[in-house]
C-alpha atoms as a PDB file:
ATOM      1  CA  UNK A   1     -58.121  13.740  32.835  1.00  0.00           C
ATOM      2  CA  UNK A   2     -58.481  10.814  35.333  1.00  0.00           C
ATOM      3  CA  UNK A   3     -55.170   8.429  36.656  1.00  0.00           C
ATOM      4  CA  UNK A   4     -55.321   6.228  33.888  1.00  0.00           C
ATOM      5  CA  UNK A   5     -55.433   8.785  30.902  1.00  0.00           C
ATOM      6  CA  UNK A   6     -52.889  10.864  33.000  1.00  0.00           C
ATOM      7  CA  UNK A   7     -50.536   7.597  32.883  1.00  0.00           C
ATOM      8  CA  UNK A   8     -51.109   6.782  29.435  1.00  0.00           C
ATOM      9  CA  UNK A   9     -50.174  10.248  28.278  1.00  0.00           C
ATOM     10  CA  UNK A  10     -46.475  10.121  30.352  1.00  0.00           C
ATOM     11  CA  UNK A  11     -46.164   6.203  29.168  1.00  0.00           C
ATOM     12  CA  UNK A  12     -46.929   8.324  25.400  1.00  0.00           C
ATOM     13  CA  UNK A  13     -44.461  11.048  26.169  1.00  0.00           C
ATOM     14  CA  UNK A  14     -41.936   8.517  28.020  1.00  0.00           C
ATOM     15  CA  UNK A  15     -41.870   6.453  24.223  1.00  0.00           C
ATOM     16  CA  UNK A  16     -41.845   9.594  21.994  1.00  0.00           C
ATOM     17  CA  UNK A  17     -38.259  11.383  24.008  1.00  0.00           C
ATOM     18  CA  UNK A  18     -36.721   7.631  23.941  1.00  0.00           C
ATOM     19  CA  UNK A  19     -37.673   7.412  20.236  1.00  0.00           C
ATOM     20  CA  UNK A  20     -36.051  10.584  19.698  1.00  0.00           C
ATOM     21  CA  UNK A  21     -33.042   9.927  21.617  1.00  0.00           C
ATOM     22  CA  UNK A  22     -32.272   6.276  19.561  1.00  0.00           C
ATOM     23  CA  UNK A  23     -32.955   9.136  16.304  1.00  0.00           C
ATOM     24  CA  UNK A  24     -30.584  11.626  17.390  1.00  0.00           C
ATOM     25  CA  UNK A  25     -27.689   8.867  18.469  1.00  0.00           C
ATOM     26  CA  UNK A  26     -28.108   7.092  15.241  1.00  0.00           C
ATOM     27  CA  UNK A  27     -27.371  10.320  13.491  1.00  0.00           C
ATOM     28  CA  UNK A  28     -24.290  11.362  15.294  1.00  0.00           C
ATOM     29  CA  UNK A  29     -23.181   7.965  14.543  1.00  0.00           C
ATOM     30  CA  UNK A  30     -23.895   7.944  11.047  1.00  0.00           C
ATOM     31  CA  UNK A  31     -24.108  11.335  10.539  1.00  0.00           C
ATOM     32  CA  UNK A  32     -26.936  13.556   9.996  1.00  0.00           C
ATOM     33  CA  UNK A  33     -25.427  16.367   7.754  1.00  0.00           C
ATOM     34  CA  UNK A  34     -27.231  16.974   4.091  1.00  0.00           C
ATOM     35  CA  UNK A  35     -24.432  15.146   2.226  1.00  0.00           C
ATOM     36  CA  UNK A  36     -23.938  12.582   4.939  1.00  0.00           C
ATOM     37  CA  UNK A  37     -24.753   9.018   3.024  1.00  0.00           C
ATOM     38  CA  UNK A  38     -27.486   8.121   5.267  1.00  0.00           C
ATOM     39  CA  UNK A  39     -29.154  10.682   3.902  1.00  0.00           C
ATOM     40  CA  UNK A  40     -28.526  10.495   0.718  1.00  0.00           C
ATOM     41  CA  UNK A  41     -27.866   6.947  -1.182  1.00  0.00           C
ATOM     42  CA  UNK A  42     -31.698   6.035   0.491  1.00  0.00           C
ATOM     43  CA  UNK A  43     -32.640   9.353  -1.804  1.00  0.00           C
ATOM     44  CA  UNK A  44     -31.140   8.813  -4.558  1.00  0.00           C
ATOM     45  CA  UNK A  45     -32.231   5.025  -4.823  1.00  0.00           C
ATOM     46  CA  UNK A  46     -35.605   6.038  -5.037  1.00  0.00           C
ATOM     47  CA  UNK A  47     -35.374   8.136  -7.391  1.00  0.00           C
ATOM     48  CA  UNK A  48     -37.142   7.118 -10.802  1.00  0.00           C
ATOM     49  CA  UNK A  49     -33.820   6.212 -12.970  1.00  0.00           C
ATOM     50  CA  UNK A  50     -31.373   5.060 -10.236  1.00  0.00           C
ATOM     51  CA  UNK A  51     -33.656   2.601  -9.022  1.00  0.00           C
ATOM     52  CA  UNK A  52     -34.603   1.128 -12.982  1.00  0.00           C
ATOM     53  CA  UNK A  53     -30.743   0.948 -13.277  1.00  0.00           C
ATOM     54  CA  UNK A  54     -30.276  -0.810 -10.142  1.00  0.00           C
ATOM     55  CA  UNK A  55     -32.635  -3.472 -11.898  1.00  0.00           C
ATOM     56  CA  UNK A  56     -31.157  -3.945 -14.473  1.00  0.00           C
ATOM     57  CA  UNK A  57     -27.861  -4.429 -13.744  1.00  0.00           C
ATOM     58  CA  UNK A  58     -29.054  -6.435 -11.206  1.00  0.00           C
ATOM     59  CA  UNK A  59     -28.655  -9.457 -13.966  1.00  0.00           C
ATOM     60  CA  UNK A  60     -25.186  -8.796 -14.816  1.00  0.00           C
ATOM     61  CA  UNK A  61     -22.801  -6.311 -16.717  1.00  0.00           C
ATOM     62  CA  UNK A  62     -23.857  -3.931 -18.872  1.00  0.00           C
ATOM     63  CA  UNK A  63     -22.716  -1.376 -21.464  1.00  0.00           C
ATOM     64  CA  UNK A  64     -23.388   2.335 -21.473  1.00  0.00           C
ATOM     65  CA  UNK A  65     -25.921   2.244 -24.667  1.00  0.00           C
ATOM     66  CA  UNK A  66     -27.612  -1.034 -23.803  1.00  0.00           C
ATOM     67  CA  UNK A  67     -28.312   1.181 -20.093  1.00  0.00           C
ATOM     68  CA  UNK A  68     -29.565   4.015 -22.281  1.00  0.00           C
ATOM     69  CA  UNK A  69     -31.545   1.652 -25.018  1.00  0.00           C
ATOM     70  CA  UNK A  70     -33.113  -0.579 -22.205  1.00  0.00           C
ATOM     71  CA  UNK A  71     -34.627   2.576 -19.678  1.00  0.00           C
ATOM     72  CA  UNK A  72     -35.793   3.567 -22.604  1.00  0.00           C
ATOM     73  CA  UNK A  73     -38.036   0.138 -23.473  1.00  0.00           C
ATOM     74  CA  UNK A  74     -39.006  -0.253 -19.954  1.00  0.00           C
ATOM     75  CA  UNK A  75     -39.650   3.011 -17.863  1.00  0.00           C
ATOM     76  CA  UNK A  76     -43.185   4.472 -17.681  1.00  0.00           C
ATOM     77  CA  UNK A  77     -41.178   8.247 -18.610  1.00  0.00           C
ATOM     78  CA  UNK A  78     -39.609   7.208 -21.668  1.00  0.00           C
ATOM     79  CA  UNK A  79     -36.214   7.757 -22.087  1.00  0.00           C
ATOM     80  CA  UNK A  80     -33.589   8.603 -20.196  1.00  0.00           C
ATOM     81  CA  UNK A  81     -30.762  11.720 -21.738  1.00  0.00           C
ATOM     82  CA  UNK A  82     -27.483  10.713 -22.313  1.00  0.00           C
ATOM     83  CA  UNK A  83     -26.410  13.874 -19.513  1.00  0.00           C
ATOM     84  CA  UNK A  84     -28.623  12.153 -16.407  1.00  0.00           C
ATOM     85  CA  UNK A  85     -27.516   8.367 -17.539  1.00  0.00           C
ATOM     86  CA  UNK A  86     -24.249   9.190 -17.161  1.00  0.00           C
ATOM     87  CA  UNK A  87     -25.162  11.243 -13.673  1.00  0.00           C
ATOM     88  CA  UNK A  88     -26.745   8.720 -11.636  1.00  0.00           C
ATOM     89  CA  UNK A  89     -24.167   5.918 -12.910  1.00  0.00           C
ATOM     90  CA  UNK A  90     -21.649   8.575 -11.751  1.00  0.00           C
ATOM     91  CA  UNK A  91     -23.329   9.180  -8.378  1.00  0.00           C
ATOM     92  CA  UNK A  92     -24.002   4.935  -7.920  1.00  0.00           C
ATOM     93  CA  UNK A  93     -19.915   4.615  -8.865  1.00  0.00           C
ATOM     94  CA  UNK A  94     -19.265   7.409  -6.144  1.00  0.00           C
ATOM     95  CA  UNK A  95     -20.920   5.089  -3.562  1.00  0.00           C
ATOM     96  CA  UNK A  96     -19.847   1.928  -4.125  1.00  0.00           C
ATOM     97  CA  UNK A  97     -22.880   0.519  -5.928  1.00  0.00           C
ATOM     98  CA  UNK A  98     -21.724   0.456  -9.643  1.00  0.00           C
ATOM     99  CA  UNK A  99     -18.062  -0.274 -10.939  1.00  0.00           C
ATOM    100  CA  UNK A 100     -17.516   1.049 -14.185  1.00  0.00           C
ATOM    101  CA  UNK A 101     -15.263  -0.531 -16.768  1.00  0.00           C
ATOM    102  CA  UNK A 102     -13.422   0.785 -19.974  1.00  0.00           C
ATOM    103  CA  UNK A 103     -11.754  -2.134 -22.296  1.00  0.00           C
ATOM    104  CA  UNK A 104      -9.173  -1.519 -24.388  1.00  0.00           C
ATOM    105  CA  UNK A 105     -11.271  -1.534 -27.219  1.00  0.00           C
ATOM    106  CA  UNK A 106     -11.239   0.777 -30.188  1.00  0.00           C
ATOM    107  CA  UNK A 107     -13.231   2.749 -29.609  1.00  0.00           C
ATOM    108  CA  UNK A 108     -13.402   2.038 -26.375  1.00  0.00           C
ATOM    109  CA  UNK A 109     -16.475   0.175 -24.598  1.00  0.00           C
ATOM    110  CA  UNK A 110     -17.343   1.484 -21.093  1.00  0.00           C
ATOM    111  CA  UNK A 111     -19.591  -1.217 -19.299  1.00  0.00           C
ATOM    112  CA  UNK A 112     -21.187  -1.310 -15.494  1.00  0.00           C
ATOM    113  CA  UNK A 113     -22.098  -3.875 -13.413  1.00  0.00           C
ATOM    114  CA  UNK A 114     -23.529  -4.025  -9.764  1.00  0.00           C
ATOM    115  CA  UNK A 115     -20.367  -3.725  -6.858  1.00  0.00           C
ATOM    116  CA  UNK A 116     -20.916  -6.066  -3.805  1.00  0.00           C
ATOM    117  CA  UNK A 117     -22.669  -3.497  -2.288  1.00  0.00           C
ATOM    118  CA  UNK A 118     -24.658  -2.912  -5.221  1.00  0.00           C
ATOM    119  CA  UNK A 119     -26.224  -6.329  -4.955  1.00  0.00           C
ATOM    120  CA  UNK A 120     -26.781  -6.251  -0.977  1.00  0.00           C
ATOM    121  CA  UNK A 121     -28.843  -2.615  -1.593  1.00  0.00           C
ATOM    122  CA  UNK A 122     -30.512  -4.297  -4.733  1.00  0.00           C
ATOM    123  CA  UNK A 123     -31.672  -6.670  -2.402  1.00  0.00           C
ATOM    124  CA  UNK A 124     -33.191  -4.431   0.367  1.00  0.00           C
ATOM    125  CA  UNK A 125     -34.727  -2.264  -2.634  1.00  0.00           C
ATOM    126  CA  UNK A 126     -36.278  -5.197  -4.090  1.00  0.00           C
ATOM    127  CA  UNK A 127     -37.794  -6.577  -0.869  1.00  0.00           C
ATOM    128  CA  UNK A 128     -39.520  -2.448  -0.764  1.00  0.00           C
ATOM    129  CA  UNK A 129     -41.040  -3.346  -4.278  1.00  0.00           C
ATOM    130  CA  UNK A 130     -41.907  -6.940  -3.195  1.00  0.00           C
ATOM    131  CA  UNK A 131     -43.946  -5.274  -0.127  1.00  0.00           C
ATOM    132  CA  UNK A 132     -45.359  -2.687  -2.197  1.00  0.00           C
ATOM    133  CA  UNK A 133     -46.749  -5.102  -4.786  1.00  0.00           C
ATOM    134  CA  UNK A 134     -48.162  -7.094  -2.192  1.00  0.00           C
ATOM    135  CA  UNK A 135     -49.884  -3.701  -0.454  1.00  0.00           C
ATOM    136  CA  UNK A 136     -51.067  -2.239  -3.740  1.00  0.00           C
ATOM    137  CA  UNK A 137     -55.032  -2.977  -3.102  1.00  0.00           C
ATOM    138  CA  UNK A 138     -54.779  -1.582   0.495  1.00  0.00           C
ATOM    139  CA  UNK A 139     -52.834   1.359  -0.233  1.00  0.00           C
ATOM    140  CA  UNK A 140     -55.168   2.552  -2.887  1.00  0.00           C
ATOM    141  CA  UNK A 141     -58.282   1.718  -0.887  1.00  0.00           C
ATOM    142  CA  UNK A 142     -56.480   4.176   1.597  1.00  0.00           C
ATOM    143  CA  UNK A 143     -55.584   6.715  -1.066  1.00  0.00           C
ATOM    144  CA  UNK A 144     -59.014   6.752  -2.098  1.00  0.00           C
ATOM    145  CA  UNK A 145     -60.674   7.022   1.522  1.00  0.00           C
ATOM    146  CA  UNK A 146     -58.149   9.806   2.171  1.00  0.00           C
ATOM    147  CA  UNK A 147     -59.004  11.589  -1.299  1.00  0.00           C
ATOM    148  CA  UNK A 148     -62.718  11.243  -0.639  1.00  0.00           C
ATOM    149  CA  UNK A 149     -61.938  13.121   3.042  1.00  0.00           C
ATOM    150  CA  UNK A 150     -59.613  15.763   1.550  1.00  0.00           C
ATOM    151  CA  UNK A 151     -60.441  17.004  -1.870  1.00  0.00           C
ATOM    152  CA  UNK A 152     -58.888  20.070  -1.177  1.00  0.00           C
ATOM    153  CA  UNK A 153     -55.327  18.156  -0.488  1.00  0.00           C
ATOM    154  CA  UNK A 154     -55.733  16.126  -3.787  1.00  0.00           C
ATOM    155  CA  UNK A 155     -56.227  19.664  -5.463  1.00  0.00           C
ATOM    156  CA  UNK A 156     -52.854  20.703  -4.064  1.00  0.00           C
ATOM    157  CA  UNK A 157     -51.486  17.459  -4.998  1.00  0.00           C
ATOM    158  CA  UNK A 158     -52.688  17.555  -9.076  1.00  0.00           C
ATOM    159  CA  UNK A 159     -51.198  20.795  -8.919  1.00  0.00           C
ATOM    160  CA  UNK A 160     -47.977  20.119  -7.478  1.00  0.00           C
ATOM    161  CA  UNK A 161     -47.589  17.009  -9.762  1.00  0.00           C
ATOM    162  CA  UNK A 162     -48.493  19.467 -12.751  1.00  0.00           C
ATOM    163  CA  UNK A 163     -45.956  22.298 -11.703  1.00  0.00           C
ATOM    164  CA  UNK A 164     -43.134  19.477 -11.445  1.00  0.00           C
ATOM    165  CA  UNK A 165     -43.635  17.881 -14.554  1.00  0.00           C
ATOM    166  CA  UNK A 166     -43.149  21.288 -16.780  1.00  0.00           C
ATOM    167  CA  UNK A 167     -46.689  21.228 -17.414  1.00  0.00           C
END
């Protein structure tokens, strides 16, 4: 290795143990622990039926059934149970994103609507779609160009999908 590889490499190594150290003081700060909600709201807002939720309560208030009836129209899986509606409205509620709402009715109407918070995550979430929309063409041009290099990966991959999808 000559000088100016040798300098380039400590520059490199210099980066990657500051980069590590701003990682490492961000999680003490916000905490790094499994349940910590750094950790977790990110998760769970990605996941397939929070996410369609956050949409569509993103135009205003809705009632448990219409949640239930509308996932249903929309979402490429079909519907959603009754058991993990009620879950990840629970678990958005539990963080602040979704206020929940029982009138006096008879019987009673329970209806959920986006919190503050809610709205300012919707946001950020959105702008992630927005990007990804925008990327679609290059990302599978590089799905494809990796594929073509590693057919043994996209093996693994079918497979995986396969095993956690029941089928």
């Amino acid at each position: 290795m000559d000088g100016l590889d040798e300098d380039r490499a400590e520059m490199d190594l210099a980066r990657h143990r500051a980069n590590v150290a701003r990682l490492l003081a961000d999680m003490a700060r916000h905490g790094n622990g499994r349940e910590d909600p750094v950790r977790t709201v990110p998760a769970a807002l990605g996941d397939r039926w929070s996410s369609l939720i956050m949409h569509l309560l993103s135009a205003g208030m809705l009632r448990h059934a219409e949640i239930k009836r509308l996932v249903g129209r929309v979402s490429a899986e079909g519907e959603i149970s009754q058991r993990v509606l009620t879950l990840k409205l629970r678990l958005m509620e539990r963080d602040g994103l979704v206020a929940r709402r029982v009138t006096g009715d008879v019987p009673p109407r329970v209806e959920y609507r986006l919190t503050q918070a809610g709205h300012e995550a919707y946001a950020h979430f959105i702008a992630l779609v927005r990007w990804a929309e925008r990327q679609t063409a290059a990302i599978r041009e590089a799905r494809a160009a990796y594929d073509r290099r590693h057919p043994d990966v996209v093996a693994m991959l079918q497979q995986s999908r396969q095993v956690g999808s029941g089928g």
